[in-house]
N, C-alpha and C. Protein backbone atom coordinates (compact mmCIF):
# COMPACT_ATOMS: atom_id res chain seq x y z
N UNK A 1 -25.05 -38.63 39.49
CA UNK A 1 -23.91 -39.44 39.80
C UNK A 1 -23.64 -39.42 41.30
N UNK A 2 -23.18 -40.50 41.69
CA UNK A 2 -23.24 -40.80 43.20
C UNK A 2 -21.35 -40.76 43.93
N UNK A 3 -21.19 -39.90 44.31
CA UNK A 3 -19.38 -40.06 44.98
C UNK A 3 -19.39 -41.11 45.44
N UNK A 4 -18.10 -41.57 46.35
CA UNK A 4 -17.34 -42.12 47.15
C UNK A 4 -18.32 -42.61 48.01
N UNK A 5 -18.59 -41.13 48.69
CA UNK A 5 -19.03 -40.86 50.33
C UNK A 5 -20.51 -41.18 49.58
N UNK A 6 -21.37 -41.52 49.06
CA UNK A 6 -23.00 -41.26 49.08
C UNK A 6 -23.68 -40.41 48.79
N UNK A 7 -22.92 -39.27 48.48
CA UNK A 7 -23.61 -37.72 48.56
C UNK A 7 -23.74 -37.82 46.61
N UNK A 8 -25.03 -36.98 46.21
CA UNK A 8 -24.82 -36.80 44.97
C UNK A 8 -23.56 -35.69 44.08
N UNK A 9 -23.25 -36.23 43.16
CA UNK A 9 -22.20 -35.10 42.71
C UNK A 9 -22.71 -34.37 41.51
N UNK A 10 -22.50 -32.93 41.69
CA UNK A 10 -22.79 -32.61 40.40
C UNK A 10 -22.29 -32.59 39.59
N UNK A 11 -22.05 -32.33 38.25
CA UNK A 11 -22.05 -32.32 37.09
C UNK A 11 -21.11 -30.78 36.72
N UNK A 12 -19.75 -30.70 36.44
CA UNK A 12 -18.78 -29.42 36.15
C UNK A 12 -19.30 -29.12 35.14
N UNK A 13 -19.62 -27.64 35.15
CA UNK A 13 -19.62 -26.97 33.83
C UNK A 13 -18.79 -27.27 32.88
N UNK A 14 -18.86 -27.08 31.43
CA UNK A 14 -18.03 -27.14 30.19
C UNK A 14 -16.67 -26.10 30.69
N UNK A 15 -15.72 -27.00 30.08
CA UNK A 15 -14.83 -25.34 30.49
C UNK A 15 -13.71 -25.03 29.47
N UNK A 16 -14.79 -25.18 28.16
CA UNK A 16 -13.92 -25.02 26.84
C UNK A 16 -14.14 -23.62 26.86
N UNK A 17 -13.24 -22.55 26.26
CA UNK A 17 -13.07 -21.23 25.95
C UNK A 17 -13.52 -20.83 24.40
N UNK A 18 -14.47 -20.19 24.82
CA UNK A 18 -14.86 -19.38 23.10
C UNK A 18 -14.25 -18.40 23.13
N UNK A 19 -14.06 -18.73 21.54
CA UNK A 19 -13.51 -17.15 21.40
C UNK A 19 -14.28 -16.27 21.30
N UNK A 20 -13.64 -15.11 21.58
CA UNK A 20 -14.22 -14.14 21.28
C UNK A 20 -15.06 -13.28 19.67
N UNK A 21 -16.23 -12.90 20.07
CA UNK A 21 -17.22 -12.68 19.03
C UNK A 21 -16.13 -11.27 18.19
N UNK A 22 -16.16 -11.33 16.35
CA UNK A 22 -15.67 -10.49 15.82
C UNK A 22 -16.63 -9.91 15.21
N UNK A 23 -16.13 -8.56 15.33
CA UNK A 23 -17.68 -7.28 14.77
C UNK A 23 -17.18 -7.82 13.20
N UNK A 24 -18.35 -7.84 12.63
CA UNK A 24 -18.44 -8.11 10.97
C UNK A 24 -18.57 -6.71 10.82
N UNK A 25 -17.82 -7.29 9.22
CA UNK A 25 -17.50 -5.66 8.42
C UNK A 25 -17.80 -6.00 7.48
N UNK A 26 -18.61 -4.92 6.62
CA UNK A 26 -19.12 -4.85 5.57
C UNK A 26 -18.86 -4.11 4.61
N UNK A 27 -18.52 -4.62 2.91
CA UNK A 27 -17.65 -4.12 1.84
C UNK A 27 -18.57 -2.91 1.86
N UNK A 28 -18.29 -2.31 0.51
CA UNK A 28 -19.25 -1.12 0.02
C UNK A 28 -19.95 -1.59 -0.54
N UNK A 29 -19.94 -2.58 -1.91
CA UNK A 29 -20.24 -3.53 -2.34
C UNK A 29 -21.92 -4.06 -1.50
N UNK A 30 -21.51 -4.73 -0.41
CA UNK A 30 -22.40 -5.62 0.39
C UNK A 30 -23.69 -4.57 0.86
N UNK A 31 -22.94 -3.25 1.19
CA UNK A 31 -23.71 -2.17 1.67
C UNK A 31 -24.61 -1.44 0.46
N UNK A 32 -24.23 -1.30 -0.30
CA UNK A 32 -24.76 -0.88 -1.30
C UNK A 32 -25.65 -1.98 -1.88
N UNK A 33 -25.51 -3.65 -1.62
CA UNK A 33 -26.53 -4.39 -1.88
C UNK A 33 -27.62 -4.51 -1.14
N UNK A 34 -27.37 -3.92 0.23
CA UNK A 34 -28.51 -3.93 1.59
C UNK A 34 -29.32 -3.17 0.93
N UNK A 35 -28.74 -1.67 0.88
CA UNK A 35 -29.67 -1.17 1.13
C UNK A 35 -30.26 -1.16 -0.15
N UNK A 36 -30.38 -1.74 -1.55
CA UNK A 36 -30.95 -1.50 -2.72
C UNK A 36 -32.04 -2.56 -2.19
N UNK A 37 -31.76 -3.98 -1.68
CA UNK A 37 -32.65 -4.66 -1.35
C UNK A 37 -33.65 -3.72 -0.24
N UNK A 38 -33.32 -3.32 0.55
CA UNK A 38 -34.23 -2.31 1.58
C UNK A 38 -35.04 -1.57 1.03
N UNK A 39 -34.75 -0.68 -0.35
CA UNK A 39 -35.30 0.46 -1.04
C UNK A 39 -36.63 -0.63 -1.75
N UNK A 40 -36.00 -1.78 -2.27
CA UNK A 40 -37.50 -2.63 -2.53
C UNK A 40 -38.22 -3.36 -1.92
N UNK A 41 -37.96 -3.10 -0.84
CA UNK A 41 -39.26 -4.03 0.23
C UNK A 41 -40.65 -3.02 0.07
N UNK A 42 -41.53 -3.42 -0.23
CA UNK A 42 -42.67 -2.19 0.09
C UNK A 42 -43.97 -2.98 1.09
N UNK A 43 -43.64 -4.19 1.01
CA UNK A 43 -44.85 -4.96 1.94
C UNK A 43 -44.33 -4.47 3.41
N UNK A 44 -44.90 -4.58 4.48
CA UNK A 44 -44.85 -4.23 6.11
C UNK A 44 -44.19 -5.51 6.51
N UNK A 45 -43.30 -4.93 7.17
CA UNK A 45 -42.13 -6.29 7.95
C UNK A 45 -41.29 -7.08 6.86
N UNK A 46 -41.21 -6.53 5.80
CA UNK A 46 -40.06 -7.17 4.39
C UNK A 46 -38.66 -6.61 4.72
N UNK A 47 -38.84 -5.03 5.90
CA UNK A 47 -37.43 -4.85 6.15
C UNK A 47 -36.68 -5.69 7.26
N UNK A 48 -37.57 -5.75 8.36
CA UNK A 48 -37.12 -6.20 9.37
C UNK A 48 -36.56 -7.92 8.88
N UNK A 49 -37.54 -8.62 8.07
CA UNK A 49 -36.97 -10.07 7.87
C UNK A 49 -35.39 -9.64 7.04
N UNK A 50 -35.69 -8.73 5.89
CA UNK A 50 -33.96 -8.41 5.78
C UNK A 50 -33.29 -7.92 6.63
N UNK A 51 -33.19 -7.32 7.77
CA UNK A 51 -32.34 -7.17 8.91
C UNK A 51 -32.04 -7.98 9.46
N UNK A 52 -33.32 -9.25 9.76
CA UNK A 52 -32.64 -10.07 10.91
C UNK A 52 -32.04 -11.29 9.92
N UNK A 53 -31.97 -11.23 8.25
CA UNK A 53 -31.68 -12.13 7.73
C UNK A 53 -30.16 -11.94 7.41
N UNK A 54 -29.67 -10.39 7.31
CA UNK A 54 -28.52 -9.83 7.15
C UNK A 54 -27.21 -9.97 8.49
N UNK A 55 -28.77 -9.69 9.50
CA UNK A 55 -27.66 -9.52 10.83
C UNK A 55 -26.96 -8.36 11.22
N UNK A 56 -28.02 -6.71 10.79
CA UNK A 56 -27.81 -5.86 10.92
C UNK A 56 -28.87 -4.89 11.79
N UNK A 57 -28.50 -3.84 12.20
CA UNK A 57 -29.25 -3.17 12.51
C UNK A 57 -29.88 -1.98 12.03
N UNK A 58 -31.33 -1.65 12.37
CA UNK A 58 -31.84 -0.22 11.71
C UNK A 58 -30.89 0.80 11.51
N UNK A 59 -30.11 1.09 12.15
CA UNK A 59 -29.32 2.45 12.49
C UNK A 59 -28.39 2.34 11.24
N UNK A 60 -28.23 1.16 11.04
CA UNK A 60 -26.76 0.92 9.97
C UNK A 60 -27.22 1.43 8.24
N UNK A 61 -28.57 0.74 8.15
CA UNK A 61 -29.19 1.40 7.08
C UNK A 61 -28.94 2.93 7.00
N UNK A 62 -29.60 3.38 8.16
CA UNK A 62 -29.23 5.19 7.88
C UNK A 62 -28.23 5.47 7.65
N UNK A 63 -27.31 5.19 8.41
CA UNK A 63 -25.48 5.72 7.93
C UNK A 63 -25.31 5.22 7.08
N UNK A 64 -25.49 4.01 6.63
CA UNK A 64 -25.13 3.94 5.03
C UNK A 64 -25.52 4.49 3.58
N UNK A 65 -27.40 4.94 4.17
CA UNK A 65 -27.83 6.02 2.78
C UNK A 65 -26.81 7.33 3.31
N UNK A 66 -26.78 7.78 4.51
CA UNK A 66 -26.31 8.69 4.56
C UNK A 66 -24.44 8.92 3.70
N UNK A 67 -24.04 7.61 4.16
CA UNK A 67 -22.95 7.70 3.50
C UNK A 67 -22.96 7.48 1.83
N UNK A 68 -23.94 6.69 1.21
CA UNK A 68 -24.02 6.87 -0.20
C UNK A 68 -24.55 8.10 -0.98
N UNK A 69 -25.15 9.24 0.10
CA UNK A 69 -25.55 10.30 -0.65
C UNK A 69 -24.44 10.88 -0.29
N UNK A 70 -23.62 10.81 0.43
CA UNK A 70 -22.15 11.46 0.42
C UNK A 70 -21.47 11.10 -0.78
N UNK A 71 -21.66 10.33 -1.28
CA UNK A 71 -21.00 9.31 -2.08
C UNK A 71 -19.56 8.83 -1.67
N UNK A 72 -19.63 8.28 -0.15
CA UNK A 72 -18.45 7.46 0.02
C UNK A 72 -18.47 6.20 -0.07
N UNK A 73 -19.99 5.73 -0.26
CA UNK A 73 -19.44 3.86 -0.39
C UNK A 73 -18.96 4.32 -1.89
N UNK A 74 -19.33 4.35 -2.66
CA UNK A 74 -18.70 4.26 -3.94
C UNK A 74 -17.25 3.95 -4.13
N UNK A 75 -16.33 5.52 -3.07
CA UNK A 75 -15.49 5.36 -3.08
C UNK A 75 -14.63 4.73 -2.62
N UNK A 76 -15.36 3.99 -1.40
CA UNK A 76 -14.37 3.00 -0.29
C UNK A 76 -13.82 1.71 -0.77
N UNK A 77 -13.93 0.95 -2.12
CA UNK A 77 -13.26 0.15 -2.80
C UNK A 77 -12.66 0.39 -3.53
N UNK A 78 -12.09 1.25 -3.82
CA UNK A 78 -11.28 1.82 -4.82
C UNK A 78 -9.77 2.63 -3.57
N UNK A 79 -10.20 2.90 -2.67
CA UNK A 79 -8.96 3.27 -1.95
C UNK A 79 -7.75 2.00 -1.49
N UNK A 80 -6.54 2.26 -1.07
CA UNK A 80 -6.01 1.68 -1.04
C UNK A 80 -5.96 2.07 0.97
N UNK A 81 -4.53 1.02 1.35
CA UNK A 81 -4.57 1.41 2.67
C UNK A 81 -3.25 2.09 2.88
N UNK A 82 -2.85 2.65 3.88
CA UNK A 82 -1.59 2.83 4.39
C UNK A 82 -1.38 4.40 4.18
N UNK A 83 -0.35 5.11 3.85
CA UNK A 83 0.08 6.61 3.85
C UNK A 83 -0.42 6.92 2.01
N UNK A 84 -1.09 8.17 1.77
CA UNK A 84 -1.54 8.41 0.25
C UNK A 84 -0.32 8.73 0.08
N UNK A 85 0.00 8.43 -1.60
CA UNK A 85 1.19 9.40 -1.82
C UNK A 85 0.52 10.06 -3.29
N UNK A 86 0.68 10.95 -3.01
CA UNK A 86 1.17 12.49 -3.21
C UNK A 86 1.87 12.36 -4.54
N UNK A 87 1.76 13.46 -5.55
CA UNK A 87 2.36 13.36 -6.77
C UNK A 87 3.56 14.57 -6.41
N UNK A 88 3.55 15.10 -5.39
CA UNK A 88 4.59 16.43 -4.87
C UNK A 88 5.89 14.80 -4.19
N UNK A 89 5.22 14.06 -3.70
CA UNK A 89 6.33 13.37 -3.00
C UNK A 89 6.94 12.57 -4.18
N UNK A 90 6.10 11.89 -5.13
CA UNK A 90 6.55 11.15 -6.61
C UNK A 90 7.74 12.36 -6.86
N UNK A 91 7.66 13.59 -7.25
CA UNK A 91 8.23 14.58 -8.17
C UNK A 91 9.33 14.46 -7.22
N UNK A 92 9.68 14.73 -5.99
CA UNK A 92 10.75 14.80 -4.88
C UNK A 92 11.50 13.44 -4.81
N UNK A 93 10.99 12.68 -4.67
CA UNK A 93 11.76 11.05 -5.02
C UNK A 93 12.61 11.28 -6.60
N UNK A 94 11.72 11.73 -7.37
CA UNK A 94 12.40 11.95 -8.43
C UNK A 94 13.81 12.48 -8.70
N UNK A 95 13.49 13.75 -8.47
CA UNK A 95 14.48 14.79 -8.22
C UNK A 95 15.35 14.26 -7.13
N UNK A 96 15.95 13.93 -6.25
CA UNK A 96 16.34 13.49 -5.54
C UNK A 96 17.46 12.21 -5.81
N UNK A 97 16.86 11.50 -6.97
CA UNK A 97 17.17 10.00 -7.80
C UNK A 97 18.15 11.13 -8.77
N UNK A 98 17.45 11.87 -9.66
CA UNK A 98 18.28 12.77 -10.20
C UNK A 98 19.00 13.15 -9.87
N UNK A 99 19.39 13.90 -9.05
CA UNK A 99 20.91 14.77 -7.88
C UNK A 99 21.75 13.49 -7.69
N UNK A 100 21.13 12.55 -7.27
CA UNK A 100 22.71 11.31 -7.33
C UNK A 100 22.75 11.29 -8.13
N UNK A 101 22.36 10.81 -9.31
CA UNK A 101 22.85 10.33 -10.77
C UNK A 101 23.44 11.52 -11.11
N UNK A 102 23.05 12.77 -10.95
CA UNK A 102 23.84 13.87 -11.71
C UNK A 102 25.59 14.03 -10.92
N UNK A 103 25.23 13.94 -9.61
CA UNK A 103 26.62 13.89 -8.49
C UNK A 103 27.46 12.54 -8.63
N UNK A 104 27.17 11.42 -9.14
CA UNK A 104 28.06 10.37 -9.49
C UNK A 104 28.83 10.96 -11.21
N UNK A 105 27.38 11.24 -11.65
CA UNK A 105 28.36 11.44 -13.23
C UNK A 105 29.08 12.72 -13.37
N UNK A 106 29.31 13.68 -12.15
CA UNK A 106 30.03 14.53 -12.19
C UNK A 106 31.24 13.93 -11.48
N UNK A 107 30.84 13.22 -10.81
CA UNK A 107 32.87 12.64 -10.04
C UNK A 107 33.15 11.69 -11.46
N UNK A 108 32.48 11.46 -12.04
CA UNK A 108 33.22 10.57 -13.20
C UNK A 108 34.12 11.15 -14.06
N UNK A 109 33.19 12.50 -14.58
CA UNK A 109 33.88 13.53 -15.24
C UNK A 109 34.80 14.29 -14.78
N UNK A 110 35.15 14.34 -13.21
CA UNK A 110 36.14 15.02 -13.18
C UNK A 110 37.52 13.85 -13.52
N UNK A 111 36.96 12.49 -12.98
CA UNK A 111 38.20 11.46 -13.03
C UNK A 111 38.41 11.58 -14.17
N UNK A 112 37.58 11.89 -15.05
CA UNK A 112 38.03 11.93 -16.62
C UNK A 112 39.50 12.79 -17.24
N UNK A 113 38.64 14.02 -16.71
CA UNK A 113 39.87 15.15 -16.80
C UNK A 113 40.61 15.23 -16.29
N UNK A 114 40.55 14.65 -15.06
CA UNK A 114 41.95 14.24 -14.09
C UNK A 114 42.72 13.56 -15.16
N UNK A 115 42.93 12.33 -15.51
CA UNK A 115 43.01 10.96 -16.29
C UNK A 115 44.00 12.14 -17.38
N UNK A 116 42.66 12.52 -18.35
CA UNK A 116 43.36 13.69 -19.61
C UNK A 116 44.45 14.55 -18.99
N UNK A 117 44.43 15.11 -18.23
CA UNK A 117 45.13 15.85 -17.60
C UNK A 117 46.70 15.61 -17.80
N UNK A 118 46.30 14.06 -16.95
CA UNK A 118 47.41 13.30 -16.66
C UNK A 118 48.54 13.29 -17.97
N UNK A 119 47.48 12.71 -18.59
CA UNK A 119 47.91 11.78 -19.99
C UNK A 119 49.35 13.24 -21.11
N UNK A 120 48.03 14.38 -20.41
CA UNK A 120 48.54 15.65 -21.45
C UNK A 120 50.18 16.00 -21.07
N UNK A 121 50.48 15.74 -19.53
CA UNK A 121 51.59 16.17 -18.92
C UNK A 121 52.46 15.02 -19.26
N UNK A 122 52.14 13.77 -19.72
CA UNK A 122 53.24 12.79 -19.30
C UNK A 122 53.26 13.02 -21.01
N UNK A 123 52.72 13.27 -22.18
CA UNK A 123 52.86 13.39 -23.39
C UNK A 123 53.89 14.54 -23.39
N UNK A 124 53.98 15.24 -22.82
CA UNK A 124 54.90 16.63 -22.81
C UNK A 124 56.35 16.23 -22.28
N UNK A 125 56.37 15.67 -21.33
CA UNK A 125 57.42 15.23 -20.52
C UNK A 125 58.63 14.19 -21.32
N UNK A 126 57.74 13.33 -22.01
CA UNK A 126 58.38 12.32 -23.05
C UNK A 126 58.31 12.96 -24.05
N UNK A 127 57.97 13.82 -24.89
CA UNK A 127 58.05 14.26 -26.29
C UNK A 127 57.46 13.27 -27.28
N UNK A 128 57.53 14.11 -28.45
CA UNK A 128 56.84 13.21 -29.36
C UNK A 128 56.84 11.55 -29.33
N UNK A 129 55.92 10.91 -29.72
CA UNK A 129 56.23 9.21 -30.02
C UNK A 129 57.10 8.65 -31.53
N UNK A 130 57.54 7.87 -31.02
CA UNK A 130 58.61 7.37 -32.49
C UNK A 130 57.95 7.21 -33.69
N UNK A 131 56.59 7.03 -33.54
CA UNK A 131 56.05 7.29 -34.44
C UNK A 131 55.93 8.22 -35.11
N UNK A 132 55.67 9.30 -34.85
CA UNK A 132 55.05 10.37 -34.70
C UNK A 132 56.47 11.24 -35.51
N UNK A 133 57.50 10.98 -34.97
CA UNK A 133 58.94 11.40 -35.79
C UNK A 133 58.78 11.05 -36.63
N UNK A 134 58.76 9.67 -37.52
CA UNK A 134 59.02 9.22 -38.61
C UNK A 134 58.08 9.36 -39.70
N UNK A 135 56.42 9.62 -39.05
CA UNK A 135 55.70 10.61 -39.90
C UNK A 135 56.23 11.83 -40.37
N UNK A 136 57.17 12.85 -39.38
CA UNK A 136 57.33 14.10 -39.49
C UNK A 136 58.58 14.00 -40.68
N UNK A 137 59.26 13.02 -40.57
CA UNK A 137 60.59 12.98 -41.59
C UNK A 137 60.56 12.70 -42.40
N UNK A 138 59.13 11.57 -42.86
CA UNK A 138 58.96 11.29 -44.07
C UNK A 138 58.08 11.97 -45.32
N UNK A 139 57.54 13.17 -44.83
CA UNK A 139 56.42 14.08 -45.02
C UNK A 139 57.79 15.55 -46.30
């Protein structure tokens, strides 16, 4: 392309932004399918076409038998994420749920007997009910 002035112009690079490349992660599942496919290659260069067909490297194979004779892929789908809990912290939540419920239904019970209390003094104060005479007189 030719400027203004005569001189040739070049041509600006692209100047769209890639993003950035994300490391792939692999289930236990997926790992445990590598390497069973790996264990049956027996022809020369059957591993490498599964490596470069996977998009992994030699090294990853090893840590992963290494980690299945640990037997942690097994276990790595079955975990959950975040803080374990604990059957000591279940039992303490528990107990804990318990002590209020037991400390509310003890202020209940005392309002109770407060209440009775009440009831017993103001029954004393007034004396018998008119009822309660005319049972006694007619007896």
């Amino acid at each position: 392309m030719m400027s203004r002035n005569g001189n040739e112009r070049t041509e600006m690079p692209d100047s769209e932004v890639v993003p950035a490349a994300q490391r792939r992660r692999f289930t236990a599942g997926e790992k445990l399918r590598i390497l069973e496919e790996a264990e049956a290659c027996s022809k020369p260069g059957e591993i490498g076409a599964l490596l470069r067909r996977e998009g992994v490297y030699s090294s990853y194979l090893s840590r992963w038998r290494q980690a299945r004779d640990r037997g942690q892929l097994t276990a790595l789908d079955l975990q959950k994420r975040g803080p374990k809990s604990s059957s000591d912290a279940a039992l303490r939540r528990e107990v804990a749920r318990l002590q209020r419920e037991n400390e509310r239904l003890q202020t209940r019970l005392d309002q109770a007997e407060a209440i009775i209390e009440v009831q017993k003094k103001l029954s004393q104060l007034l004396g018998p009910s008119p009822k309660e005479n005319e049972s006694k007189y007619r007896s």
